[in-house]
Protein backbone atom coordinates (compact mmCIF):
# COMPACT_ATOMS: atom_id res chain seq x y z
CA UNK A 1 -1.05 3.27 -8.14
CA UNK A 2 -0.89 1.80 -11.03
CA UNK A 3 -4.20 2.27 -10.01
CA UNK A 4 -5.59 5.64 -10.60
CA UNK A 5 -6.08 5.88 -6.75
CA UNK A 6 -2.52 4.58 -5.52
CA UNK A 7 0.40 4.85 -6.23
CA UNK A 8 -0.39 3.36 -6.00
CA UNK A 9 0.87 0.75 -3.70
CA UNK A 10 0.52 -1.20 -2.43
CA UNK A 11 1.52 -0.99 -2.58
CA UNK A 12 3.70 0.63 -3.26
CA UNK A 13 3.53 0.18 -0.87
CA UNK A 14 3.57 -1.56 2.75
CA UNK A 15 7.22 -3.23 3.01
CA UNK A 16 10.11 -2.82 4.94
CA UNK A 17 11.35 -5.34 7.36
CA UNK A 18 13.20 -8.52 8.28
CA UNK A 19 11.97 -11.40 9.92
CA UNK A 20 8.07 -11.43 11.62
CA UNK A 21 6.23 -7.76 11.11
CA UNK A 22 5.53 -7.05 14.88
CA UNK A 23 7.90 -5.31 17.48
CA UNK A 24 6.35 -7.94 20.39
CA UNK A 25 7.90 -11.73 20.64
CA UNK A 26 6.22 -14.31 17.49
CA UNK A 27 5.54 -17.67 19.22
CA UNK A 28 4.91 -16.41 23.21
CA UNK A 29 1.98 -14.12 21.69
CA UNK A 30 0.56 -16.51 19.43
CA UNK A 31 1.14 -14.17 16.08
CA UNK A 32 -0.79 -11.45 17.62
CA UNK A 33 -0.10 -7.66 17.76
CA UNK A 34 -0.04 -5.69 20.72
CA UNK A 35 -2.54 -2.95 21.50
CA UNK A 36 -1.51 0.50 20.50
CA UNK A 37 -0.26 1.71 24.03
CA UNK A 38 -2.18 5.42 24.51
CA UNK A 39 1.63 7.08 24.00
CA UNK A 40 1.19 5.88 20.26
CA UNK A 41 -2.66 7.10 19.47
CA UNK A 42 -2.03 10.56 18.47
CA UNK A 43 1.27 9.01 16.45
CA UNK A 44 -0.92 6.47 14.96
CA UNK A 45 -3.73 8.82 14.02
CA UNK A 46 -1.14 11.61 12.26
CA UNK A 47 0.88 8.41 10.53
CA UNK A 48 -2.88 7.19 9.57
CA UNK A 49 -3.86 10.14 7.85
CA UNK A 50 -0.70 10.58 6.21
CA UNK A 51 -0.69 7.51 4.76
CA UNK A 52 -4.38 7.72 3.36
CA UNK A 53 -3.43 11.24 1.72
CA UNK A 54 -0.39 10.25 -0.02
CA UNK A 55 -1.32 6.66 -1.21
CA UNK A 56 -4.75 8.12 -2.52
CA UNK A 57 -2.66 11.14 -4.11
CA UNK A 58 -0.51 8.74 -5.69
CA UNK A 59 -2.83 7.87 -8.41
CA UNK A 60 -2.25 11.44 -10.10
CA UNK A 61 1.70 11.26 -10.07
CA UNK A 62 1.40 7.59 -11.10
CA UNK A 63 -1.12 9.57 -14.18
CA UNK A 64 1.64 11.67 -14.79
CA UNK A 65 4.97 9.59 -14.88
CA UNK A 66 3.33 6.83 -17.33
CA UNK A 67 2.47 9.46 -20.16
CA UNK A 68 6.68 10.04 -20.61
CA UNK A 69 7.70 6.64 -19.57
CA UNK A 70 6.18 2.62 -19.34
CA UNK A 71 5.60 0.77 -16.51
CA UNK A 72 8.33 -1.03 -16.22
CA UNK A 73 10.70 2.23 -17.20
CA UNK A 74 8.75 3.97 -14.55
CA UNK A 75 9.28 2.06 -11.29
CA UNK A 76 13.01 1.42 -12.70
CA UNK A 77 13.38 5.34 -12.46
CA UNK A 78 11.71 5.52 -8.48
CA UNK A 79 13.93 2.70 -7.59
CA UNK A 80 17.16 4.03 -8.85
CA UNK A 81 15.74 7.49 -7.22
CA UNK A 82 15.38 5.30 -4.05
CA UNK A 83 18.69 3.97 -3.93
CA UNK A 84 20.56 7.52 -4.42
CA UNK A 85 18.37 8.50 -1.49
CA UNK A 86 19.10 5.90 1.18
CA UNK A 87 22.34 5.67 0.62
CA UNK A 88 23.16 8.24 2.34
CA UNK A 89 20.35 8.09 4.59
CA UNK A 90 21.54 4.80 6.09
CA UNK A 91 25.35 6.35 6.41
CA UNK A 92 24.22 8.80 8.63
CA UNK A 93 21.75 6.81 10.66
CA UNK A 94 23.38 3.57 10.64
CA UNK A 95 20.54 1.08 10.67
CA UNK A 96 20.75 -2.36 11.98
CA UNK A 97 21.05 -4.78 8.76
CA UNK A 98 20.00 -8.11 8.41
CA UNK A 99 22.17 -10.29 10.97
CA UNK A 100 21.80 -13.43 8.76
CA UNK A 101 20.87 -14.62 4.77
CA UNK A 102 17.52 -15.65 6.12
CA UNK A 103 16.31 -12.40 7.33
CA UNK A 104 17.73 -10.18 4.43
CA UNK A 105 16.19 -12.87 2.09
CA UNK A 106 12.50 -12.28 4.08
CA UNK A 107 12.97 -8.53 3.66
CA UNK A 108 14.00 -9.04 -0.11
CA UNK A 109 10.94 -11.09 -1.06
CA UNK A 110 8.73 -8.81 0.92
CA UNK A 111 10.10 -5.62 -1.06
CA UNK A 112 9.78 -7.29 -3.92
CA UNK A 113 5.94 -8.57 -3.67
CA UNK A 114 5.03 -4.62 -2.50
CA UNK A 115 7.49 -2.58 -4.66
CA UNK A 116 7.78 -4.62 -7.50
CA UNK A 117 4.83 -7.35 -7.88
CA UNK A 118 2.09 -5.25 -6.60
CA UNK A 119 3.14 -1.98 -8.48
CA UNK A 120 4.19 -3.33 -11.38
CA UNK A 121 0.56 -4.99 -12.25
CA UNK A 122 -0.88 -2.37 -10.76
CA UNK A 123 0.76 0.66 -13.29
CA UNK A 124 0.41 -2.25 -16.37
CA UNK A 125 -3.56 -1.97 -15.39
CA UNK A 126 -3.77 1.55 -15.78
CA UNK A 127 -1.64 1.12 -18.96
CA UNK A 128 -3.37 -0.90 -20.77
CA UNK A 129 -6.91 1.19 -20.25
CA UNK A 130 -8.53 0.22 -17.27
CA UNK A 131 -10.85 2.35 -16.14
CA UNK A 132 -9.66 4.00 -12.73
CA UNK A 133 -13.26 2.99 -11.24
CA UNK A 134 -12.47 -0.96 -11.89
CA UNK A 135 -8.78 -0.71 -10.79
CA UNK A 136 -9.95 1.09 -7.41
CA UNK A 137 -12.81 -1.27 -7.04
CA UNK A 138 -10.83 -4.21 -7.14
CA UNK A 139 -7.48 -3.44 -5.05
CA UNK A 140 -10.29 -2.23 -2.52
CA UNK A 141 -10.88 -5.96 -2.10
CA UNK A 142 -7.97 -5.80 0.16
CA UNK A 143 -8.95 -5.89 3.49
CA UNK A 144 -10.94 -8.72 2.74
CA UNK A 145 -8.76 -11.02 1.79
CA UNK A 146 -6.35 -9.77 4.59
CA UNK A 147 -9.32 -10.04 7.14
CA UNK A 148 -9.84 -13.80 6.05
CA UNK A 149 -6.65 -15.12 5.94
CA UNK A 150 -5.40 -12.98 9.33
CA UNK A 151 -8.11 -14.23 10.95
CA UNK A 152 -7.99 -18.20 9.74
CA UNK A 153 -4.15 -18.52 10.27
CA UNK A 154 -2.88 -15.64 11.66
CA UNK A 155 -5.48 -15.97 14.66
CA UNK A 156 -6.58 -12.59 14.88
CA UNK A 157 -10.24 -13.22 15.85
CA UNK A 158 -12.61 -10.34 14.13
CA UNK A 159 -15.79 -9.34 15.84
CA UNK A 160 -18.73 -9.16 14.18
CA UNK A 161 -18.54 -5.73 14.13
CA UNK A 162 -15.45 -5.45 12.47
CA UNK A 163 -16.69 -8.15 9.38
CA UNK A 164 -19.30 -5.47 9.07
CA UNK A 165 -17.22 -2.80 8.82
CA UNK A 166 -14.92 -4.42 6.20
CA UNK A 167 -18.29 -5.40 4.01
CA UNK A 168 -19.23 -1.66 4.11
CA UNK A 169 -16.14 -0.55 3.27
CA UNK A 170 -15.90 -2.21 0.19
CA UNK A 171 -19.66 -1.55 -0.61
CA UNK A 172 -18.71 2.03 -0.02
CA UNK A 173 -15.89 1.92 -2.53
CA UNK A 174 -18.08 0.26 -4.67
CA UNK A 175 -20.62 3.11 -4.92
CA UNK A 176 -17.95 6.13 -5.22
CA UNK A 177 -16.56 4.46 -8.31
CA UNK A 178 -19.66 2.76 -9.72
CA UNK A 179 -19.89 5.86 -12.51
CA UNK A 180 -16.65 4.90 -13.63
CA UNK A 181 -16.96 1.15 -14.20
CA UNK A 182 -17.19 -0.09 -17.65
CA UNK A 183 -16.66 -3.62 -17.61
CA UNK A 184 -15.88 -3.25 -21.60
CA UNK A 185 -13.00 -1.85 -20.74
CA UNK A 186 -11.29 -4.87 -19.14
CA UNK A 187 -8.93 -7.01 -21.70
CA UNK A 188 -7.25 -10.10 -20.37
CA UNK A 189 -4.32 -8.42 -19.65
CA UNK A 190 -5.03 -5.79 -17.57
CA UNK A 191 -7.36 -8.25 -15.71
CA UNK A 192 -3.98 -10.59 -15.26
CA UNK A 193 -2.53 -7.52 -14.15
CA UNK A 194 -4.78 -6.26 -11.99
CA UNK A 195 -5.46 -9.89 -10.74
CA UNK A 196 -1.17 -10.36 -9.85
CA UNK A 197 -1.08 -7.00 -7.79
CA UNK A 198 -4.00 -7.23 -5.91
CA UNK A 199 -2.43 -10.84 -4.92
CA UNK A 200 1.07 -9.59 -4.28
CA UNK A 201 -0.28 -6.50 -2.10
CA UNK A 202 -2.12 -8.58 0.14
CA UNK A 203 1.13 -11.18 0.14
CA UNK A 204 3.25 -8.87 0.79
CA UNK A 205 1.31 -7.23 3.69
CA UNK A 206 1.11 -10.47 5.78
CA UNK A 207 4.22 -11.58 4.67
CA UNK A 208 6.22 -8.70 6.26
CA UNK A 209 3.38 -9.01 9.54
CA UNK A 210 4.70 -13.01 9.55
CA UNK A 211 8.15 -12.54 8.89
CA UNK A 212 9.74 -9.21 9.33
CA UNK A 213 8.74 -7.81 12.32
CA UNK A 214 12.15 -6.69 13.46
CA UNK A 215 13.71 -5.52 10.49
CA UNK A 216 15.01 -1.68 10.70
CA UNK A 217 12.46 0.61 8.77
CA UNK A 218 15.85 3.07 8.25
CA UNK A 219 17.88 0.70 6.41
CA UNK A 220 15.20 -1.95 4.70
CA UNK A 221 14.00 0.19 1.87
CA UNK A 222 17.43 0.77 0.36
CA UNK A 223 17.66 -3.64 0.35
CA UNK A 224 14.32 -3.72 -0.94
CA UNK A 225 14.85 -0.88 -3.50
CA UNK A 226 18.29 -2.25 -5.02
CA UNK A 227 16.48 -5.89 -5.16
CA UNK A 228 13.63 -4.76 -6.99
CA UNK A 229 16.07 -2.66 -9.26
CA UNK A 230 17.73 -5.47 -10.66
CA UNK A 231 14.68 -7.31 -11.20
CA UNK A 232 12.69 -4.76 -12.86
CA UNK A 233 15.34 -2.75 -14.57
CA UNK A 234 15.85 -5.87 -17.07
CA UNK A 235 12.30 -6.01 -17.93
CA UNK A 236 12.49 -2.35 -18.65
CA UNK A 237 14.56 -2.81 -21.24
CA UNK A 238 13.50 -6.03 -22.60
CA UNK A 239 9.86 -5.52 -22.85
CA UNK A 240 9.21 -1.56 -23.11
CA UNK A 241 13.20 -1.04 -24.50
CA UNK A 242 13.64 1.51 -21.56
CA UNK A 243 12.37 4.55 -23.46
CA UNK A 244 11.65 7.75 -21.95
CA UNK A 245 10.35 11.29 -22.27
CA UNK A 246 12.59 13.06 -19.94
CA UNK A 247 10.16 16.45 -18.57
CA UNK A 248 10.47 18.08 -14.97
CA UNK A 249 6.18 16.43 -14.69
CA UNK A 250 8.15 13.20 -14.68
CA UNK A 251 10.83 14.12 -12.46
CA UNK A 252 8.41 15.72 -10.13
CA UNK A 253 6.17 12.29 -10.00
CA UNK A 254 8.86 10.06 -9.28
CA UNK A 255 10.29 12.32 -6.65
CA UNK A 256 6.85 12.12 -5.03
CA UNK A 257 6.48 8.57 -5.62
CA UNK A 258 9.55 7.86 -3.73
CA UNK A 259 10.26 10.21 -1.11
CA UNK A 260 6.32 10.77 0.07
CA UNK A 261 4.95 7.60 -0.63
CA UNK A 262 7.73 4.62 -1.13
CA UNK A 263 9.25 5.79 1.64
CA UNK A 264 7.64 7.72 3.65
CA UNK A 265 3.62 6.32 4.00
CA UNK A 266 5.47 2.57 3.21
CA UNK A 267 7.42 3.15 6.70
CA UNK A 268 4.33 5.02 8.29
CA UNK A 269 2.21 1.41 7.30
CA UNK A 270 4.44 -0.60 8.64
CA UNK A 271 5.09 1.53 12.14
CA UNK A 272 1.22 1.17 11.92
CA UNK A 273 1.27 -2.58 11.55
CA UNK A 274 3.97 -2.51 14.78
CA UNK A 275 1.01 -0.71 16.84
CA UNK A 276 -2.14 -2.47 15.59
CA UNK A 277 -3.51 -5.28 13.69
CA UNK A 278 -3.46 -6.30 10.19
CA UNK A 279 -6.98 -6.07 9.39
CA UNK A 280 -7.36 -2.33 11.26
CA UNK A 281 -4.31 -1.25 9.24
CA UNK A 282 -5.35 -2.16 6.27
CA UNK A 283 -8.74 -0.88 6.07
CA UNK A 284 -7.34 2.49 5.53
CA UNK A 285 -6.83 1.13 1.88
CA UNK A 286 -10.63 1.86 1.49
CA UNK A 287 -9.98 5.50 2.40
CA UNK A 288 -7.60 5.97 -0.46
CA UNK A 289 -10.17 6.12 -3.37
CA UNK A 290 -12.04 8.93 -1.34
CA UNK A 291 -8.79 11.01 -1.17
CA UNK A 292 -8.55 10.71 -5.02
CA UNK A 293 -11.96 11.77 -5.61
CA UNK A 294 -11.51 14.53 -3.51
CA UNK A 295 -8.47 15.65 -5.33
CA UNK A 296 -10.26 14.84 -8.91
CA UNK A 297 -12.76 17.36 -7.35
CA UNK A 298 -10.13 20.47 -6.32
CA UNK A 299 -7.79 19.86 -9.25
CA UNK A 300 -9.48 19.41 -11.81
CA UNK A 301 -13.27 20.15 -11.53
CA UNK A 302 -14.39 16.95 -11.47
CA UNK A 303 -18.03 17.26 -9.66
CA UNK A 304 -18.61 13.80 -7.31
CA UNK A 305 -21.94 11.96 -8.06
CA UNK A 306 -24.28 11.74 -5.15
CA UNK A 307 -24.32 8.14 -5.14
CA UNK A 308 -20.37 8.91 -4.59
CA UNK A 309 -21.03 11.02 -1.69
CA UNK A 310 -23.16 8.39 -0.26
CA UNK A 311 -20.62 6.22 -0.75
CA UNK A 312 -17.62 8.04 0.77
CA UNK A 313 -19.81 7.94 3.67
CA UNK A 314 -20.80 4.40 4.02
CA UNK A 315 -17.07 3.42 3.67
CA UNK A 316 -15.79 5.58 6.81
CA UNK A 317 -18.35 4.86 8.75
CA UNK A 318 -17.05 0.79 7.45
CA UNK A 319 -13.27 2.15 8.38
CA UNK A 320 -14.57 3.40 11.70
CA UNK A 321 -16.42 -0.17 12.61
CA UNK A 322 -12.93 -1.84 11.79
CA UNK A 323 -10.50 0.28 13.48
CA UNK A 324 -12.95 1.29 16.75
CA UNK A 325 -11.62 0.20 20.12
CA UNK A 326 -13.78 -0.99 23.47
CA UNK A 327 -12.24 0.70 25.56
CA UNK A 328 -10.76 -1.02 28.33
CA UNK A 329 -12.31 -0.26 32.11
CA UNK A 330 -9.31 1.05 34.24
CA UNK A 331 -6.59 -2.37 35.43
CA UNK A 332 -7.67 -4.65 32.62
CA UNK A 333 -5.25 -5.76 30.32
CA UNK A 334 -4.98 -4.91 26.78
C-alpha cells in the first residue's frame, strides 16, 4: 500500500507458511493445486471479498500513517504491533512451528519478500510522490507476471480464456487510473521502488505456493513479523532516524494495517492459494484499485470519471474470465 490502493501489500501482503504453499502432496501432483472442493466455495467467496476490501482500503491507512511517520518508521511500528499480537495468539492456539532450519528459513524469506520487500518499496513510492494512478497501474501488473511464470514452471496450464481475462484486467486497471497518471511525476527512485516491490510481491507469492505449503497460518506471521522487525527496524533508524508524530490517526492506521490486513486478508490469501490456483488468486489484485476508488468516492467526494466506470467494468468482467470454473458433469474428476 505503499501504493495508494494497498496497503498495500502485497503485499502486505500474501505470506505465511513453511515449506511448498499447497495443503495437497508437491511432487505426486506435479506442483498443482487442488480444486476448491464445493465445502470451500462459499468460504472462498467470503475470504475473496474480504481480502479485496481490506487490501484496496489499505491505501487510505497507508495515506494516513506516512504523514506522522517514514516508511521505514512505519512498517517498524505494524511489525512491533504484530509481534505484541501473536504472541499471545500463538500461546493460546499453539501452532505447529517449523520442524527443521529449512522450513523456518522458507517461511522467513517468504515474510520478508511480502512484509518487508514488497511494502517497503511500495510505501517509499508513495513517499517520494508517485502519483497513486502510476503506483496502482503498475503493481496491477501482477497477475501477469504470476500467470507467466506459474504457467512456464509451475505447470499450471492457462486457457485461453483465462490469458484473456488477465489482459482485461490489467487494461481495466489501466483505464480507472488513466486520469491520474502523470508520467512527470516518476523520479528514479520511486521507479526503483516501485520496480523492487512489484518484484518481491510476485516473489513472494510463488515462493510461499513453491515452498510453504504446510506451514501453520496461526503461528507463521509472528516468525515472519519478528524477522522483518529486525531487518527493517535498523533501516528505520539509519536512514529516516526513526522519527515520529505520535497521533491516535497513526495508531488507528497501523492497528488496521496489522490486525485487518497483515494478518487477517494475508492469512485469507494464502487459505485462498490452499483452495485454488495462483493465477485465480491473484487476479483479485486487479479488484483492489476499484475498492479504492469506490472509497475515494464515499469518503471523500471524489466523483469517478466515466472512462473509470468503464474500466471498473472491463476489469471484473477480466477477474470473472480468470477465476470462472467449467463445471464438471456429475463422476468426473476435478
Amino acid at each position: 500500500m505503499d501504493r495508494d490502493y494497498d496497503d498495500n501489500s502485497v503485499p502486505d501482503a500474501r505470506i505465511p507458511s513453511p515449506v511448498g504453499l499447497e495443503s495437497g502432496p508437491g511432487p505426486a501432483n506435479n506442483n498443482t493445486l487442488p480444486a476448491a472442493r464445493p465445502d470451500h466455495r462459499w468460504l472462498d467467496t467470503f475470504l475473496a471479498w474480504y481480502f479485496v476490501t481490506v487490501w484496496g482500503s489499505g491505501f487510505l491507512a497507508t495515506k494516513v500513517g506516512l504523514l506522522y511517520a517514514a516508511p521505514f518508521t512505519f512498517l517498524s511500528l505494524r511489525f512491533v504491533l504484530g509481534v505484541v499480537l501473536m504472541v499471545p495468539v500463538v500461546i493460546w492456539l499453539r501452532p505447529r512451528w517449523p520442524v527443521s532450519p529449512a522450513e523456518l528459513g522458507h517461511v522467513v524469506v517468504a515474510g520478508l519478500l511480502m512484509h518487508a520487500v514488497h511494502l517497503g518499496g511500495s510505501h517509499y513510492a508513495q513517499y517520494l510522490g508517485l502519483s497513486a494512478g502510476i503506483v496502482a497501474l503498475i503493481l496491477a501488473a501482477q497477475p501477469l507476471l504470476t500467470a507467466g511464470i506459474a504457467s512456464r514452471w509451475l505447470r499450471e496450464a492457462l486457457a485461453p480464456r483465462q490469458w484473456l481475462g488477465v489482459a482485461l484486467g490489467l487494461a481495466g486497471v489501466l483505464l480507472v487510473v488513466w486520469h491520474k497518471i502523470d508520467v512527470r511525476d516518476m523520479t528514479l527512485g520511486s521507479f526503483v521502488a516501485l520496480a523492487v516491490s512489484l518484484a518481491a510481491a510476485t516473489a513472494g507469492t510463488l515462493y510461499q505456493r513453491v515452498f510453504c505449503p504446510t506451514a501453520d497460518l496461526r503461528g507463521a506471521p509472528l516468525v515472519q513479523f519478528a524477522a522483518c522487525l529486525v531487518v527493517m527496524a535498523p533501516l528505520a533508524w539509519a536512514v529516516e532516524g526513526a522519527v515520529v508524530e505520535w497521533t491516535w490517526a497513526l495508531a488507528a492506521a497501523v492497528a488496521f494495517l496489522v490486525i485487518l490486513a497483515s494478518i487477517l486478508a494475508v492469512n485469507a490469501l494464502h487459505t485462498l492459494m490452499r483452495h485454488g490456483q495462483a493465477t485465480k488468486v491473484t487476479s483479485l489484485f486487479y479488484l483492489t484499485p476499484l475498492i479504492a476508488v469506490a472509497l475515494e468516492y464515499l469518503m471523500f467526494g471524489v466523483v469517478p470519471t466515466s472512462l473509470s466506470v468503464v474500466g471498473i467494468v472491463v476489469t471484473c468482467l477480466g477477474v470473472a474470465l480468470v477465476a470462472w470454473r467449467t463445471r464438471q458433469p456429475p463422476g468426473a474428476e476435478p
